[in-house]
PDB file of N, CA and C in Angstrom:
ATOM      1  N   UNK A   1      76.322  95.426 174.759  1.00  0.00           N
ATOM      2  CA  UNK A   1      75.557  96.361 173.946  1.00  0.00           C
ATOM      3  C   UNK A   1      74.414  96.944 174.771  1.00  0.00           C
ATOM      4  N   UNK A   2      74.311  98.318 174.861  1.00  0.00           N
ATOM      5  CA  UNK A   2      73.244  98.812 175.696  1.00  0.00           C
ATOM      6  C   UNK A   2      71.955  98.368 174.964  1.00  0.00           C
ATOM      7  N   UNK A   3      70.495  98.419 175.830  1.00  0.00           N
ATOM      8  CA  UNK A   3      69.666  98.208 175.513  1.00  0.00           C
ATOM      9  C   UNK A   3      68.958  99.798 174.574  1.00  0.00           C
ATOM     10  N   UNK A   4      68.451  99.501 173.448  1.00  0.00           N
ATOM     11  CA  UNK A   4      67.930 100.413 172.916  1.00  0.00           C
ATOM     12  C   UNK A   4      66.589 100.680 173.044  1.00  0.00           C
ATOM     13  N   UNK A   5      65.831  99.114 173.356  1.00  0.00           N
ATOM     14  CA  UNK A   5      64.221  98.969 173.158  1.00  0.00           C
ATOM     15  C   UNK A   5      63.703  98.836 171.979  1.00  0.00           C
ATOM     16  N   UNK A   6      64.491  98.880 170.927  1.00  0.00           N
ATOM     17  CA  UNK A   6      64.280  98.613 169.189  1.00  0.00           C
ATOM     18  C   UNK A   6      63.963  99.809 169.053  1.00  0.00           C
ATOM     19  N   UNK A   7      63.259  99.542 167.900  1.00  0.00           N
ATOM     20  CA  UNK A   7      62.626 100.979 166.745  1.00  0.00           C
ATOM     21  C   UNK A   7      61.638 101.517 167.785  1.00  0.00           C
ATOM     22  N   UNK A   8      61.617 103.022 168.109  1.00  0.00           N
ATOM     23  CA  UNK A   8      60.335 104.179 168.539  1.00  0.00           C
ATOM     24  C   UNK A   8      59.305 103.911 167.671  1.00  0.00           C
ATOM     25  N   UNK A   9      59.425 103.958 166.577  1.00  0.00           N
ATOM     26  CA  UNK A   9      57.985 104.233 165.198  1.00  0.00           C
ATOM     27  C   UNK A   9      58.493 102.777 164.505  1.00  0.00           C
ATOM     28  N   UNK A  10      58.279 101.722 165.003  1.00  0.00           N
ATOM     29  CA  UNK A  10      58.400 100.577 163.426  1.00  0.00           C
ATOM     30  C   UNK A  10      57.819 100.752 162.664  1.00  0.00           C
ATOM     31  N   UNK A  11      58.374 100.213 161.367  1.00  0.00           N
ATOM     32  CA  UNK A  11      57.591  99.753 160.359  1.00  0.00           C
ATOM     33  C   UNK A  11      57.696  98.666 159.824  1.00  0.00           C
ATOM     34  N   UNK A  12      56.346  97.576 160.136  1.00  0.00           N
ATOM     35  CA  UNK A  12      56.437  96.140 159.896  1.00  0.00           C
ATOM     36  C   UNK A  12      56.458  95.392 157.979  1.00  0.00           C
ATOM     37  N   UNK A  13      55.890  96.360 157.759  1.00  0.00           N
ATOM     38  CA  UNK A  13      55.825  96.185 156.036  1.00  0.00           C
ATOM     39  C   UNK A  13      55.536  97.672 155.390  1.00  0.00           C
ATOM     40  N   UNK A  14      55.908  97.688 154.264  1.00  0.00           N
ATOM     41  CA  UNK A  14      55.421  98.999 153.729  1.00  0.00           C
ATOM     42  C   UNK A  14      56.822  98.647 152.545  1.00  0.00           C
ATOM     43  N   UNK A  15      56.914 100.216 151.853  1.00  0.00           N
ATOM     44  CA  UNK A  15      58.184 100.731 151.191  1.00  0.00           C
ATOM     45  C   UNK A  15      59.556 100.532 151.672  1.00  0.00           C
ATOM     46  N   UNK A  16      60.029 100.025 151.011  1.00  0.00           N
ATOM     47  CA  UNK A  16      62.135 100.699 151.828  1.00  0.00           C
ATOM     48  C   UNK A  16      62.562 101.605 151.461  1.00  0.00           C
ATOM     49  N   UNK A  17      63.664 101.871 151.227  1.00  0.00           N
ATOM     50  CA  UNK A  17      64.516 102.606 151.042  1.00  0.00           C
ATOM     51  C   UNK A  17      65.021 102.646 149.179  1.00  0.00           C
ATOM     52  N   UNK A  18      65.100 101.600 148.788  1.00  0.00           N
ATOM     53  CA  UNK A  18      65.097 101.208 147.199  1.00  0.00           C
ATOM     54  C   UNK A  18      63.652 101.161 146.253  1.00  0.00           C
ATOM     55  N   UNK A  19      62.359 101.515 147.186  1.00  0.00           N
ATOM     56  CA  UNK A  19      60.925 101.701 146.611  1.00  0.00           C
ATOM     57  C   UNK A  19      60.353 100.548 146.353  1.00  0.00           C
ATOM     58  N   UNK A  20      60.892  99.454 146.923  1.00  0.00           N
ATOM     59  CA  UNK A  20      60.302  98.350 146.961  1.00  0.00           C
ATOM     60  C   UNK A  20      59.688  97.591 148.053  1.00  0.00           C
ATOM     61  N   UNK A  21      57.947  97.047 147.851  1.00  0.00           N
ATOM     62  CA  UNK A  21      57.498  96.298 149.310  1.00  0.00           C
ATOM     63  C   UNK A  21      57.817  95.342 149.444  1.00  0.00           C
ATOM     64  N   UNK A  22      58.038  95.557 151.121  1.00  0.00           N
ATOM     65  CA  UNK A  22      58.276  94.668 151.508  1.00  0.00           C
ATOM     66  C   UNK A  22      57.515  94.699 152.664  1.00  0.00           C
ATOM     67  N   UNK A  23      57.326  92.853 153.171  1.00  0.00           N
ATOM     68  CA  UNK A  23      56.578  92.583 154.185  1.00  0.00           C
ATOM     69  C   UNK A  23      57.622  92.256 155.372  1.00  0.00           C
ATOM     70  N   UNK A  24      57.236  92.997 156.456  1.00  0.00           N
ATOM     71  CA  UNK A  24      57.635  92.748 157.683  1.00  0.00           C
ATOM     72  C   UNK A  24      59.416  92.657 157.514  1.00  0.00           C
ATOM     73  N   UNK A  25      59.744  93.861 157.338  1.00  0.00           N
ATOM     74  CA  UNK A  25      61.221  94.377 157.239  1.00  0.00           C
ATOM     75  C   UNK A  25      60.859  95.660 157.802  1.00  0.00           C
ATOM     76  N   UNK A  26      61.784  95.784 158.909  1.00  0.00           N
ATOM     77  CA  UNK A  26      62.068  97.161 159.645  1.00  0.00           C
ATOM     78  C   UNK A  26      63.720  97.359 159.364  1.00  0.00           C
ATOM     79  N   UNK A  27      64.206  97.469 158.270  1.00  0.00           N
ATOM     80  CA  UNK A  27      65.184  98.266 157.841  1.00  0.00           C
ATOM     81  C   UNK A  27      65.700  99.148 158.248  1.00  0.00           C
ATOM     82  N   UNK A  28      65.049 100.114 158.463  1.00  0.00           N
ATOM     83  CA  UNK A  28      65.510 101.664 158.612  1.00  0.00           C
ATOM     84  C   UNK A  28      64.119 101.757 159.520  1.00  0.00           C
ATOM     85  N   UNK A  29      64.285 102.112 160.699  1.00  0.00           N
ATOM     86  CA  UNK A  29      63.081 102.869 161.445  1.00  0.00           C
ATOM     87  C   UNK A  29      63.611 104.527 162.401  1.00  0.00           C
ATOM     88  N   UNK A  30      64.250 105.218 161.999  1.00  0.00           N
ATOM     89  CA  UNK A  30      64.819 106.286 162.582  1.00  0.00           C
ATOM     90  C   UNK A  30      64.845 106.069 163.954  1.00  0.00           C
ATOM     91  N   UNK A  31      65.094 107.136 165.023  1.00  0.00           N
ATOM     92  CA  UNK A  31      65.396 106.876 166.247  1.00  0.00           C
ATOM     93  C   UNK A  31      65.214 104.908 166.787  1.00  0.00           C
ATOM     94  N   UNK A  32      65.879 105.406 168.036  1.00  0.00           N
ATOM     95  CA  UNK A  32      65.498 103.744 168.856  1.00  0.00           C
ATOM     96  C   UNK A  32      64.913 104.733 169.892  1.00  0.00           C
ATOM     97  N   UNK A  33      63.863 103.762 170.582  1.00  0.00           N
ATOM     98  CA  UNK A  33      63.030 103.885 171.891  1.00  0.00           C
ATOM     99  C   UNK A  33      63.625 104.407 172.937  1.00  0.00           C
ATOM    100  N   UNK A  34      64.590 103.866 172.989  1.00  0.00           N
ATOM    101  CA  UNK A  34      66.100 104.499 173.890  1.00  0.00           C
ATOM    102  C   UNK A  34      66.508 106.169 173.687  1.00  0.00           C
ATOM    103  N   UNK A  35      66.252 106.518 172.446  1.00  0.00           N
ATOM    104  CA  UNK A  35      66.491 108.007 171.949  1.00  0.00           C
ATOM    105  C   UNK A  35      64.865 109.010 172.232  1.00  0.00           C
ATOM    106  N   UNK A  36      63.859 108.328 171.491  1.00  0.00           N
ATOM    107  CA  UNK A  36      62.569 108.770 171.724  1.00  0.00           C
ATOM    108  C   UNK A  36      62.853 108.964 173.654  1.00  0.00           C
ATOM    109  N   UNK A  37      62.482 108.301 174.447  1.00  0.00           N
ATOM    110  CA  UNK A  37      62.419 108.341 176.201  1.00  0.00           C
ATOM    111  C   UNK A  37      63.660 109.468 176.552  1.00  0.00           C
ATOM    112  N   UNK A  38      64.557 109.521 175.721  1.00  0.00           N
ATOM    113  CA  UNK A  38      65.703 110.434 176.081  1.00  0.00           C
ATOM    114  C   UNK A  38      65.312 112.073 176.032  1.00  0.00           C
ATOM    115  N   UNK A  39      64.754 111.974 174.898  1.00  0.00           N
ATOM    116  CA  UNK A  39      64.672 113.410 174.233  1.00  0.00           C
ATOM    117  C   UNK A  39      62.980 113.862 175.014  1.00  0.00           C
ATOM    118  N   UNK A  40      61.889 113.015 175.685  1.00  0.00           N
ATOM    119  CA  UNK A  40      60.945 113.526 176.336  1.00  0.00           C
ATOM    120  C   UNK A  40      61.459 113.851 177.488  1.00  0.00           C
ATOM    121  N   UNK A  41      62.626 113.672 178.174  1.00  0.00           N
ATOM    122  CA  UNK A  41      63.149 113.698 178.849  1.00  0.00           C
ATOM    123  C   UNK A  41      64.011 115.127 179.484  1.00  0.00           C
ATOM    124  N   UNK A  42      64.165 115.554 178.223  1.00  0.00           N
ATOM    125  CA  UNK A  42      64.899 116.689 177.930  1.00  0.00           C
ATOM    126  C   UNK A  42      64.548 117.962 178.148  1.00  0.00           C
ATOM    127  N   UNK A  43      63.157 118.210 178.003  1.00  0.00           N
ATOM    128  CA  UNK A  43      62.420 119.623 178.192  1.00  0.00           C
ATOM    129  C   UNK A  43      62.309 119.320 179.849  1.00  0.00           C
ATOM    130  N   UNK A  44      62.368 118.347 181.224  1.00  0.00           N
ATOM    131  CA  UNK A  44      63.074 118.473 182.484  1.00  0.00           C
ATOM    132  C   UNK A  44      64.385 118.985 182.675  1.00  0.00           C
ATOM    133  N   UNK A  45      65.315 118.346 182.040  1.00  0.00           N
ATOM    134  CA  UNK A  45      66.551 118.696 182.566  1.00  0.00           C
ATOM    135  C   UNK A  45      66.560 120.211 181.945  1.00  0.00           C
ATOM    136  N   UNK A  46      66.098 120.466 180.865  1.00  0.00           N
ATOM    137  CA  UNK A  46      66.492 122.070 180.504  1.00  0.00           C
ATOM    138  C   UNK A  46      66.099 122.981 181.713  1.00  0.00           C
ATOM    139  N   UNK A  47      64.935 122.622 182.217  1.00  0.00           N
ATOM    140  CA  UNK A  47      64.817 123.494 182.965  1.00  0.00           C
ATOM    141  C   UNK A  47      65.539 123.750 183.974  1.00  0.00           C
ATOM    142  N   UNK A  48      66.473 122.820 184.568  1.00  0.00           N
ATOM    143  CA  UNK A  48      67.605 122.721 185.586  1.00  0.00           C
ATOM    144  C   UNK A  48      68.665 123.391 185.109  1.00  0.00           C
ATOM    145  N   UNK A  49      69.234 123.334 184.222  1.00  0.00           N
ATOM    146  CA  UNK A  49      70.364 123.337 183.719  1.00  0.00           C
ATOM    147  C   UNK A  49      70.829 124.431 183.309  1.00  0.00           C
ATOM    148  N   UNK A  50      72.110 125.064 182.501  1.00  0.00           N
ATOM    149  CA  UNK A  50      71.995 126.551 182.605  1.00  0.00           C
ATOM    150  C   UNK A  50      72.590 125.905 180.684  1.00  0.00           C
ATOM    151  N   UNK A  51      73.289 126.551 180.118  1.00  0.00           N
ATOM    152  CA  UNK A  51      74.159 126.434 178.494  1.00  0.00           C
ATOM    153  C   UNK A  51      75.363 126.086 178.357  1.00  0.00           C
ATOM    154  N   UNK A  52      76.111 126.110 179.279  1.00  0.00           N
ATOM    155  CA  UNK A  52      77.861 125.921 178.995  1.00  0.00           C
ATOM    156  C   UNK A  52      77.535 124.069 178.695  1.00  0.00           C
ATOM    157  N   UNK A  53      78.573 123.982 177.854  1.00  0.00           N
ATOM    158  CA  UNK A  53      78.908 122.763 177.585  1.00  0.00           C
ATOM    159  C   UNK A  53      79.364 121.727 178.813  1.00  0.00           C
ATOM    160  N   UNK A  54      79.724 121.667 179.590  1.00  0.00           N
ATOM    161  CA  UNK A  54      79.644 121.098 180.489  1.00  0.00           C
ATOM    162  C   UNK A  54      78.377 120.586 181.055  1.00  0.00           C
ATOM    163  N   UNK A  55      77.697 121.756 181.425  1.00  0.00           N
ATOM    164  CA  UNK A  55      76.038 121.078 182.392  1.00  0.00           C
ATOM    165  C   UNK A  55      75.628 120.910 180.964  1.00  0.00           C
ATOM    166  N   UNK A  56      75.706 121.043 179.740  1.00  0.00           N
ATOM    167  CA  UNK A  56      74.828 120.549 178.509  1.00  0.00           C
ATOM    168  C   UNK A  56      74.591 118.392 178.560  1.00  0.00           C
ATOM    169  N   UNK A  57      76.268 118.631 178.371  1.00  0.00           N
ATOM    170  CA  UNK A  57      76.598 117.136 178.592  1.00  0.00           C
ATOM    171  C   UNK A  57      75.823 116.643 179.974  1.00  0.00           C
ATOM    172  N   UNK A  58      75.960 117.153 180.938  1.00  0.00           N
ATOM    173  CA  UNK A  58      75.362 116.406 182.127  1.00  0.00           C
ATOM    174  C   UNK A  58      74.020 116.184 181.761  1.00  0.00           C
ATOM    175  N   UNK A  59      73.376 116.930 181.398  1.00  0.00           N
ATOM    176  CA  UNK A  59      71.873 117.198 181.067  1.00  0.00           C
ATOM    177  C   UNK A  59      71.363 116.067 180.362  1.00  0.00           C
ATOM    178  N   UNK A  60      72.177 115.584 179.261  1.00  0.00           N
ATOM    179  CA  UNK A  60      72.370 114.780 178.103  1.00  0.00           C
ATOM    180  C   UNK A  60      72.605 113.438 178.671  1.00  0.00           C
ATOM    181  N   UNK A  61      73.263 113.483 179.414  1.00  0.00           N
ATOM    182  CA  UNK A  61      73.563 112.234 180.087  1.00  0.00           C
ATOM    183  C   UNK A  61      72.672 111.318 181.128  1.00  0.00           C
ATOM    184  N   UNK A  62      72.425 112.595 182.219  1.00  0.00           N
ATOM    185  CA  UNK A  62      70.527 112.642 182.752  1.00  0.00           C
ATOM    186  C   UNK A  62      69.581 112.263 181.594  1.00  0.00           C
ATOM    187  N   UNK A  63      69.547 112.862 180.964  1.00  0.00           N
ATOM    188  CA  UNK A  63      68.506 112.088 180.166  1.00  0.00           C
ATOM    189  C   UNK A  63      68.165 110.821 179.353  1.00  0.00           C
ATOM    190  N   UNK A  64      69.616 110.346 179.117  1.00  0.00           N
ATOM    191  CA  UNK A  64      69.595 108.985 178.904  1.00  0.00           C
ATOM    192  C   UNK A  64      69.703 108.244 179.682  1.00  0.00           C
ATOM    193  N   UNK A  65      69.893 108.662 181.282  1.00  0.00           N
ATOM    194  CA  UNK A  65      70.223 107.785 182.467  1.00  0.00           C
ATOM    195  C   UNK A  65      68.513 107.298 182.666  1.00  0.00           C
ATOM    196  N   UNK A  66      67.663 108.650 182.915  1.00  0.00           N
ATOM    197  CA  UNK A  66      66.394 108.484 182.285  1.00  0.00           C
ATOM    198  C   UNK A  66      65.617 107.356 181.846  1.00  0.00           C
ATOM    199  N   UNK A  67      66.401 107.230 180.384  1.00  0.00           N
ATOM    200  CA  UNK A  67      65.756 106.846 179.315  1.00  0.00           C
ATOM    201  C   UNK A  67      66.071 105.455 179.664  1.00  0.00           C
ATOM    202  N   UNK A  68      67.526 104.930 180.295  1.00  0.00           N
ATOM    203  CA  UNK A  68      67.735 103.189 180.275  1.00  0.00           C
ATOM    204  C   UNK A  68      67.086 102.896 181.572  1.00  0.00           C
ATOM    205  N   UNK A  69      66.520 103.629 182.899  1.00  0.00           N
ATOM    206  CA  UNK A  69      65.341 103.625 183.700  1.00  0.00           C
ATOM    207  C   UNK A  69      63.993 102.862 183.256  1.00  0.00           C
ATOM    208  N   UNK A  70      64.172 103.806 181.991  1.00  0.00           N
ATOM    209  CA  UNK A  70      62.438 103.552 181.486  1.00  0.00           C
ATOM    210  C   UNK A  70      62.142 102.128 181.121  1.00  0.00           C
ATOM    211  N   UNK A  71      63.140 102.181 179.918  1.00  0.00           N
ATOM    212  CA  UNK A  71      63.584 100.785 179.377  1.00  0.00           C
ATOM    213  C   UNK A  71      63.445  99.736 180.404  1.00  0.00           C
ATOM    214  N   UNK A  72      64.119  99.488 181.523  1.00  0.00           N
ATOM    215  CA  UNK A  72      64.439  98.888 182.384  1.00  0.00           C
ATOM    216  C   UNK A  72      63.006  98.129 182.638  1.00  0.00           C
ATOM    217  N   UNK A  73      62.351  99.695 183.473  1.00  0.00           N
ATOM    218  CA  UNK A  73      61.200  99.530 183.853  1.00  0.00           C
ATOM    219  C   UNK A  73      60.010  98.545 182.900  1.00  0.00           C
ATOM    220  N   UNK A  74      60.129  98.977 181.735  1.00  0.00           N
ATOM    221  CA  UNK A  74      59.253  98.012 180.620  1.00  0.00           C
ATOM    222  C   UNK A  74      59.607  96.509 180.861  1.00  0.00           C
ATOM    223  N   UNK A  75      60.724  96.175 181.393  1.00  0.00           N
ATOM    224  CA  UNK A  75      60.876  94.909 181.626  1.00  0.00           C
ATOM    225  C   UNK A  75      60.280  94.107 182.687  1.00  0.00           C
ATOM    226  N   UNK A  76      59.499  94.815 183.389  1.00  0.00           N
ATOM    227  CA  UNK A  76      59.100  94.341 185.181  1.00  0.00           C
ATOM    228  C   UNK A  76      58.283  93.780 185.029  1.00  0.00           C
TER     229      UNK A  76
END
């Protein structure tokens, strides 16, 4: 399983999803850390890159190559 880095934005307690609190449940936290580092990532490669689907994917791929870098790096 690739590393994601968990939740970008947790949330340790608050509301869920059914409107009920709860303490220290991260249920649902949208993106993973892995996606957040990807997508800052992204306004670089655009600038390289041209639109055809092909260099899109490469671009996309750079940027998550990126992003499991970063990750990585948090581990040192």
């Amino acid at each position: 399983m690739k590393n994601t880095g968990g939740p970008a934005f947790p949330t340790p307690s608050g509301w869920n999803h059914e409107g009920k609190w709860v303490q220290d449940s991260c249920d649902f936290n949208g993106m993973t850390l892995r996606d957040y580092f990807a997508a800052k990532a992204m306004p670089i490669a655009a600038t390289f890159y041209d639109t055809s689907d092909e260099v899109c994917n490469e671009a996309a791929a750079w940027c998550y190559k990126m992003a499991d870098a970063m990750l990585k790096a948090r581990e040192e």
